[in-house]
Every structure is written in C-alpha cells, then in structure tokens.
C-alpha atoms as a PDB file:
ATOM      1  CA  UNK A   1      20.953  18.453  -1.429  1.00  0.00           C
ATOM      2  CA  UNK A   2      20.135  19.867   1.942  1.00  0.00           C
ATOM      3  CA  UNK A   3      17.924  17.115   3.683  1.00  0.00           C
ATOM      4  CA  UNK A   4      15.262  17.043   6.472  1.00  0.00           C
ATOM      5  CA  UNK A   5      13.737  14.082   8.461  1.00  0.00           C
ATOM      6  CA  UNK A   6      11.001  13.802   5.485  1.00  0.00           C
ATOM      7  CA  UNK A   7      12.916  13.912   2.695  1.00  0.00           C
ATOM      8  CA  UNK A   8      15.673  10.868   3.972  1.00  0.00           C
ATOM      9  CA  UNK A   9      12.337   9.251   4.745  1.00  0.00           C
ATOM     10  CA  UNK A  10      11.285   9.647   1.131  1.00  0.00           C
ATOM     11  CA  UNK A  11      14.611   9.387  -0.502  1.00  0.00           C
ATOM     12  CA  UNK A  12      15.399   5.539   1.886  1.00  0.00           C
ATOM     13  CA  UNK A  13      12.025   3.992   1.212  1.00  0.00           C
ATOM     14  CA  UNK A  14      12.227   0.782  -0.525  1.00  0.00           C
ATOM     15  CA  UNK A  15      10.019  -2.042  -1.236  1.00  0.00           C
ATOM     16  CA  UNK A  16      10.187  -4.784   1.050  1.00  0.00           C
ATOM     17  CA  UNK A  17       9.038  -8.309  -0.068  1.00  0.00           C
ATOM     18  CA  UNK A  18      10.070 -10.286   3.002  1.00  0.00           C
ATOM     19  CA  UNK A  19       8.431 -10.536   6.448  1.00  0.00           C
ATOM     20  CA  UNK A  20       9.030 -11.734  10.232  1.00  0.00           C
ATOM     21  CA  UNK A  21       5.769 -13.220  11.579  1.00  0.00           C
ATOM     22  CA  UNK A  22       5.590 -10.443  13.909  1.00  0.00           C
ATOM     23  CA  UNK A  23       2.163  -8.915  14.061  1.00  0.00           C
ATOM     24  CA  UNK A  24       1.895  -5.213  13.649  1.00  0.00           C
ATOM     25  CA  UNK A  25       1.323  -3.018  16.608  1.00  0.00           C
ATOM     26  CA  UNK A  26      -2.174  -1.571  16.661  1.00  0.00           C
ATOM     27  CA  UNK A  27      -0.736   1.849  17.709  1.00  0.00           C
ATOM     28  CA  UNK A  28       1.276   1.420  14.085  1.00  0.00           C
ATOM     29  CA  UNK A  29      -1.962   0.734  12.171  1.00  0.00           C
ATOM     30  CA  UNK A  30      -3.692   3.695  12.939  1.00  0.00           C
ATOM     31  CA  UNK A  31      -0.468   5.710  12.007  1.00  0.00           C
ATOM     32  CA  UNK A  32      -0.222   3.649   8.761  1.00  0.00           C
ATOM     33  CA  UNK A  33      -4.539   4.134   8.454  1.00  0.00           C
ATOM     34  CA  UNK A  34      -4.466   7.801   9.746  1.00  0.00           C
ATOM     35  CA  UNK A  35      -1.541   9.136   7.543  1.00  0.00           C
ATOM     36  CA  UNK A  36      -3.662   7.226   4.382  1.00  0.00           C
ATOM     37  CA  UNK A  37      -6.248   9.021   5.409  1.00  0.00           C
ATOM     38  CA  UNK A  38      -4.663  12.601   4.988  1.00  0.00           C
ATOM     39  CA  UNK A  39      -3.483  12.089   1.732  1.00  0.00           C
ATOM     40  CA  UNK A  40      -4.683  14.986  -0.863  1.00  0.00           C
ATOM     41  CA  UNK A  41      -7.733  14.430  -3.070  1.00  0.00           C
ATOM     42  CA  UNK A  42      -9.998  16.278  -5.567  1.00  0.00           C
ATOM     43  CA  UNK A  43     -12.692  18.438  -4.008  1.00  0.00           C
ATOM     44  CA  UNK A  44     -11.694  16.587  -0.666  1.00  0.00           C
ATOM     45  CA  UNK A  45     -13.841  13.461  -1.396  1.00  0.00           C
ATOM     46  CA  UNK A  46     -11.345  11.031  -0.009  1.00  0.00           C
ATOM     47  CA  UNK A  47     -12.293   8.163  -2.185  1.00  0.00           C
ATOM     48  CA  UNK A  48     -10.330   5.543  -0.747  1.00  0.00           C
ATOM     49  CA  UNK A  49     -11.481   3.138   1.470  1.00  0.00           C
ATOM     50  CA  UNK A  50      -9.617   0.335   3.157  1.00  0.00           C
ATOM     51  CA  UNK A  51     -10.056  -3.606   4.012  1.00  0.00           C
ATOM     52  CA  UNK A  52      -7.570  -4.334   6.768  1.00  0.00           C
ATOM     53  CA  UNK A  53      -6.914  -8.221   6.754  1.00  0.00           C
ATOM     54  CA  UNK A  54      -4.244  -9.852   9.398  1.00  0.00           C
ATOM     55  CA  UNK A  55      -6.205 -13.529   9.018  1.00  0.00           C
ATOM     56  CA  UNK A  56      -3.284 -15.996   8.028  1.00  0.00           C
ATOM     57  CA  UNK A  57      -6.579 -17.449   6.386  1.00  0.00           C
ATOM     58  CA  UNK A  58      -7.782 -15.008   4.322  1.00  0.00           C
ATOM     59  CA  UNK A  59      -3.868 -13.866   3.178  1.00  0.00           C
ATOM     60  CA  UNK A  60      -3.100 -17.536   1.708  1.00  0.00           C
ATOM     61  CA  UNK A  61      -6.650 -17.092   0.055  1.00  0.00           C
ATOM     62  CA  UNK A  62      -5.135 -13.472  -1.604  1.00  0.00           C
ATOM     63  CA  UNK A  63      -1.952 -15.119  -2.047  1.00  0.00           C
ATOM     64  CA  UNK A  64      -3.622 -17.671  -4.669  1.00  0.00           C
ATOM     65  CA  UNK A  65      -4.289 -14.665  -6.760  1.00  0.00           C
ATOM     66  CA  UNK A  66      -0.912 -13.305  -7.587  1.00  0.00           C
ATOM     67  CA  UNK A  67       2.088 -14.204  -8.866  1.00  0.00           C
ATOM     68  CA  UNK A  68       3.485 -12.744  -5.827  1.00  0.00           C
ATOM     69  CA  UNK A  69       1.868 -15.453  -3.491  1.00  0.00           C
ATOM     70  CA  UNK A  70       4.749 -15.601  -1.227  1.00  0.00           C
ATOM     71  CA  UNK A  71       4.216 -11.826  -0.679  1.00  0.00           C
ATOM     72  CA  UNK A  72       0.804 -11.842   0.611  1.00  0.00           C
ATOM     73  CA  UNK A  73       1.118 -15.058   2.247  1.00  0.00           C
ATOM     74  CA  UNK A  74       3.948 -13.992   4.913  1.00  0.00           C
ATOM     75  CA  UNK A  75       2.608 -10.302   5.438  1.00  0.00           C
ATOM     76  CA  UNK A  76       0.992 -10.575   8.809  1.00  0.00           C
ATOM     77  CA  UNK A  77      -0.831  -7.347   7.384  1.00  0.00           C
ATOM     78  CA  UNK A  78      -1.991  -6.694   4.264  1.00  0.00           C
ATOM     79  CA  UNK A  79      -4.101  -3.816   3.306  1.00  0.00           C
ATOM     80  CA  UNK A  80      -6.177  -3.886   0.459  1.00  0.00           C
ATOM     81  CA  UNK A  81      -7.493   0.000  -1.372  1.00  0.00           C
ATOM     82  CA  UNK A  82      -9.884   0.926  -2.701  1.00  0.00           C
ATOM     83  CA  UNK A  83     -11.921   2.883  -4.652  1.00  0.00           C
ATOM     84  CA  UNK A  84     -15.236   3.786  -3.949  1.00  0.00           C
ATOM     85  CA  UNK A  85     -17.390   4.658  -6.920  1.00  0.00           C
ATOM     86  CA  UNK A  86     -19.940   6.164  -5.342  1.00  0.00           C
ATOM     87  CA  UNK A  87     -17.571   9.341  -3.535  1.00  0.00           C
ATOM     88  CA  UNK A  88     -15.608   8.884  -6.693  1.00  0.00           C
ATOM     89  CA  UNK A  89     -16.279  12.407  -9.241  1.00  0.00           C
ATOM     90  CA  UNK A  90     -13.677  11.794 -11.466  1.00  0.00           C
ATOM     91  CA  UNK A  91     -11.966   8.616 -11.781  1.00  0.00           C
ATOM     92  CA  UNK A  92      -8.625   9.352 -13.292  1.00  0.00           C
ATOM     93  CA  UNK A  93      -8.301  12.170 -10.822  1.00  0.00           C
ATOM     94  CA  UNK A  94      -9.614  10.141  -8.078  1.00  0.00           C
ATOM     95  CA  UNK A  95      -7.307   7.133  -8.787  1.00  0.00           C
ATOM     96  CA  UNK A  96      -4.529   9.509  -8.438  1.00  0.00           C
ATOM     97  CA  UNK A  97      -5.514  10.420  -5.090  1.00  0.00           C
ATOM     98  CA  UNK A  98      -5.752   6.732  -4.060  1.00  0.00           C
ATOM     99  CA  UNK A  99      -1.795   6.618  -5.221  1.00  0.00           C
ATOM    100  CA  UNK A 100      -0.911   9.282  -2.923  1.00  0.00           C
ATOM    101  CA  UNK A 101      -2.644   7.689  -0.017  1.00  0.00           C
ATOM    102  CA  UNK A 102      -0.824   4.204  -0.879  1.00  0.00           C
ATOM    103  CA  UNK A 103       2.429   6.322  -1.197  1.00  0.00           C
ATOM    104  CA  UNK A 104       1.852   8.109   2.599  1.00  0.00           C
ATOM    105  CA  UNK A 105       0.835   4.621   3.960  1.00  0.00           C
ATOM    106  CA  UNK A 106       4.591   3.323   2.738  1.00  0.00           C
ATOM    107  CA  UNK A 107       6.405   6.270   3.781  1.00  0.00           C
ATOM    108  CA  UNK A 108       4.755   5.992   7.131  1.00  0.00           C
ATOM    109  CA  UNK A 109       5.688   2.147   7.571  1.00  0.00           C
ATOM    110  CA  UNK A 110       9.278   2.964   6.183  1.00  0.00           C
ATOM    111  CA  UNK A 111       9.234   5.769   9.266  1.00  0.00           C
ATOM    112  CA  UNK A 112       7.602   2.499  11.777  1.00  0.00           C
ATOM    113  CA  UNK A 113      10.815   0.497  10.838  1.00  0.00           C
ATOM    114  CA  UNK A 114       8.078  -1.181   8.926  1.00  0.00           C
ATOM    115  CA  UNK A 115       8.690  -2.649   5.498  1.00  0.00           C
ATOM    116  CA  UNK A 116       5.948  -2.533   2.710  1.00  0.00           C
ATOM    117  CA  UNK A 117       5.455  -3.093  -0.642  1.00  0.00           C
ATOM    118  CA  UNK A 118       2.966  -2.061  -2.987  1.00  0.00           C
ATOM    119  CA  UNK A 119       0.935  -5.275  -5.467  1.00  0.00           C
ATOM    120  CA  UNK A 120      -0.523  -4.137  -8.589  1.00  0.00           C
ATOM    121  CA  UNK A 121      -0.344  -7.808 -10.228  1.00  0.00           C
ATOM    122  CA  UNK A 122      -3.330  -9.329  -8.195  1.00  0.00           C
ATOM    123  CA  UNK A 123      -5.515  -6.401  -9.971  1.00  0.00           C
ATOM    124  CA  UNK A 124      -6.481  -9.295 -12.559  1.00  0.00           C
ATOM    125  CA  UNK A 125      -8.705 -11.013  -9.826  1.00  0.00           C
ATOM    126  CA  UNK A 126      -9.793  -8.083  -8.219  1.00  0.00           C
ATOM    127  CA  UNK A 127     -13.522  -9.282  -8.291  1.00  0.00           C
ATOM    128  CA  UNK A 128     -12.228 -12.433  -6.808  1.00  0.00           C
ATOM    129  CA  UNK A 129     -10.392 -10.232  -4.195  1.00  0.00           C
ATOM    130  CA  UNK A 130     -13.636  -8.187  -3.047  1.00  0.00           C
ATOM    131  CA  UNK A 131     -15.853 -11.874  -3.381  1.00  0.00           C
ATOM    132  CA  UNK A 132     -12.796 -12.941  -0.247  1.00  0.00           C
ATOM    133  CA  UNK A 133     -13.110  -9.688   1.524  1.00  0.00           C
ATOM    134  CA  UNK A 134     -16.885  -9.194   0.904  1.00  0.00           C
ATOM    135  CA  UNK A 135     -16.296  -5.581  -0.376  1.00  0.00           C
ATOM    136  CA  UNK A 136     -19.108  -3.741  -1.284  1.00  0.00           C
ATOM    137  CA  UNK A 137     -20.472  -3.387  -4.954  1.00  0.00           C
ATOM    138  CA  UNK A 138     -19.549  -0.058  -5.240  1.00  0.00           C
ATOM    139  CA  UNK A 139     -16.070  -0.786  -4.176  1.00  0.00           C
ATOM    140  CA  UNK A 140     -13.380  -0.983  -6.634  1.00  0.00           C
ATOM    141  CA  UNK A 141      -9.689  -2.758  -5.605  1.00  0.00           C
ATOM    142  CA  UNK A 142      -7.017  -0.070  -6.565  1.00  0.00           C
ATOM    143  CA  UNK A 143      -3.964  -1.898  -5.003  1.00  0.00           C
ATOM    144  CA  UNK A 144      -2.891  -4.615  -2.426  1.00  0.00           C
ATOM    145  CA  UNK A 145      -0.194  -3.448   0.318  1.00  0.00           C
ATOM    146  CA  UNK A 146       2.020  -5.643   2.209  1.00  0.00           C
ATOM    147  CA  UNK A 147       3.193  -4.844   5.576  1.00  0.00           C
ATOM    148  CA  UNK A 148       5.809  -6.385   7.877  1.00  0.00           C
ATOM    149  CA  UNK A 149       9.000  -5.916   9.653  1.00  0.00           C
ATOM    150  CA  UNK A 150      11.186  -6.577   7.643  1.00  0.00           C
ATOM    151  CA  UNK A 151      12.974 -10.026   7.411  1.00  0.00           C
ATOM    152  CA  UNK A 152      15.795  -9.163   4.511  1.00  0.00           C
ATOM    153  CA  UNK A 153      18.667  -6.950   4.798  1.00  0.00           C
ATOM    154  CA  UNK A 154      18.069  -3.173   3.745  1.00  0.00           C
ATOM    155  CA  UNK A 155      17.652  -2.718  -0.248  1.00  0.00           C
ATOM    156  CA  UNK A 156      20.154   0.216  -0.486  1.00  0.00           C
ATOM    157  CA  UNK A 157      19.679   2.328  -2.865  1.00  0.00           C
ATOM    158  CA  UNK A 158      18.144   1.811  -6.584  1.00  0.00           C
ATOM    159  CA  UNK A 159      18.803   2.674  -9.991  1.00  0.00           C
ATOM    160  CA  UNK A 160      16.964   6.120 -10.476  1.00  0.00           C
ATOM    161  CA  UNK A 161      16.845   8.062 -14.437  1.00  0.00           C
ATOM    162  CA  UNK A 162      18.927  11.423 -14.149  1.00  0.00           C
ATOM    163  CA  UNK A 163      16.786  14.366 -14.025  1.00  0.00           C
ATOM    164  CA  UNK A 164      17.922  15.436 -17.276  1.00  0.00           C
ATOM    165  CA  UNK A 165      15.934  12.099 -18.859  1.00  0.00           C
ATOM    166  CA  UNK A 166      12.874  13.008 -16.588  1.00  0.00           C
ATOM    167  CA  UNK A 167      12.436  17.083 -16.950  1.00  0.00           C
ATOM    168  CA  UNK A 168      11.806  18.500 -20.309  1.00  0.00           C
END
C-alpha cells in the first residue's frame, strides 16, 4: 500500500495508557482543540464541546470514577467531550460526529509525539463527571481523553480482522 504522511499517522496510532508528568505545551492544545474542531458533522452544527482539565485536583476526582483511575490520574491533560443537546439535530448522527472529532484529536497527539487514549468506561458517572466539571445542563459527556507524552515503550502494531471478515 502506497503511503503518505497521513495515512502512517493513521495506520501507527495507538492507545497510550501511560504518562510522564510533563505538562502539555499550550501551542499543542490548540492543535489538539483546533483539529477537534474541524472534524465533519451533520448540517455543520459542530455539536461537540470541550472541558479542558490539567488540575492534578480535579483528575484524581475523575479518576475515582473509572476503573481506569490510574489513567486519568497521571494524564497531566485530560479532555472531557461532549455533547451539546441544544446544537444537537439528530443524536445518533450527531454522536457520530463527536467520534470523528475524538478520532482527529488522537491522530493529532499521535502527530505531537503525544500519546492518548480514548475512556468510554467512566460514561457510568457521567452526571457525576459534569457535577466535577460544572458542565452545563444541556451538556451531555460523550467520552473522556487522556493526553500525555508518553511514558511506555511504543505499542507496535495490533491485531486487526482481515478485510475479507470486515467487507461484505
């Protein structure tokens, strides 16, 4: 397969689950925030919205609500998404949208030298996640990202289905 810069960048993304301390450049959080930002969506009503949270605080308060506690609690980012119902016109469709936003914010931290890692778990406290980050009503938690440079050696490559199991 003939490959360009974007498609190794899609192709070597992996999740990454451990962290240096290091705080994230701001530079790199407007890349991560601005490449979110132009991710496609239905009738352009960019439903997503964002909480950005790099309080040690307020991470071991996140952390409490996932099985993935060590996660949140060593990410000196984390970026929670969400929905907002109010923008929102057609929820499946809109939720959709949120995924590819999540899915340009980790292909721009894999292009940083960042690592990230997407948390659906914590979804089961997700009012107790917007109570923490005093989201608005009308906001919905869609996912929890964790950001970092990385502090474990590079996954590698993963198990993926043939295509002949995935195209009918």
């Amino acid at each position: 397969m003939s490959q360009n810069e974007t498609i190794e960048t899609i192709l070597s993304r992996r999740s990454v689950r451990q962290y240096l301390s290091d705080p994230i450049p701001k530079d790199d959080l407007s890349t991560l925030l601005e490449c979110a930002r132009f991710a496609p969506s239905g009738l352009n009503n960019q439903p997503w919205r964002f909480s950005v949270i790099e309080d040690k605080e307020i991470g071991r308060q996140l952390s409490n609500l996932t099985h993935y506690s060590e996660i949140v609690s060593s990410a000196p980012l984390i970026i929670s998404v969400f929905l907002d119902t109010v923008s929102s016109y057609h929820r499946e469709k809109d939720l959709m949208a949120i995924g590819a936003c999540i899915q340009n914010i980790l292909l721009a931290a894999h292009s940083l030298n960042l690592g990230a890692v997407w948390l659906g778990e914590i979804l089961k406290n997700k009012e107790e996640v917007s109570k923490i980050l005093n989201a608005p009503d009308e906001f919905e938690l869609a996912a929890v990202l964790a950001v970092g440079q990385s502090a474990e050696p590079s996954p590698g490559t993963t198990d993926r289905k043939p295509l002949n199991e995935l195209v009918f």
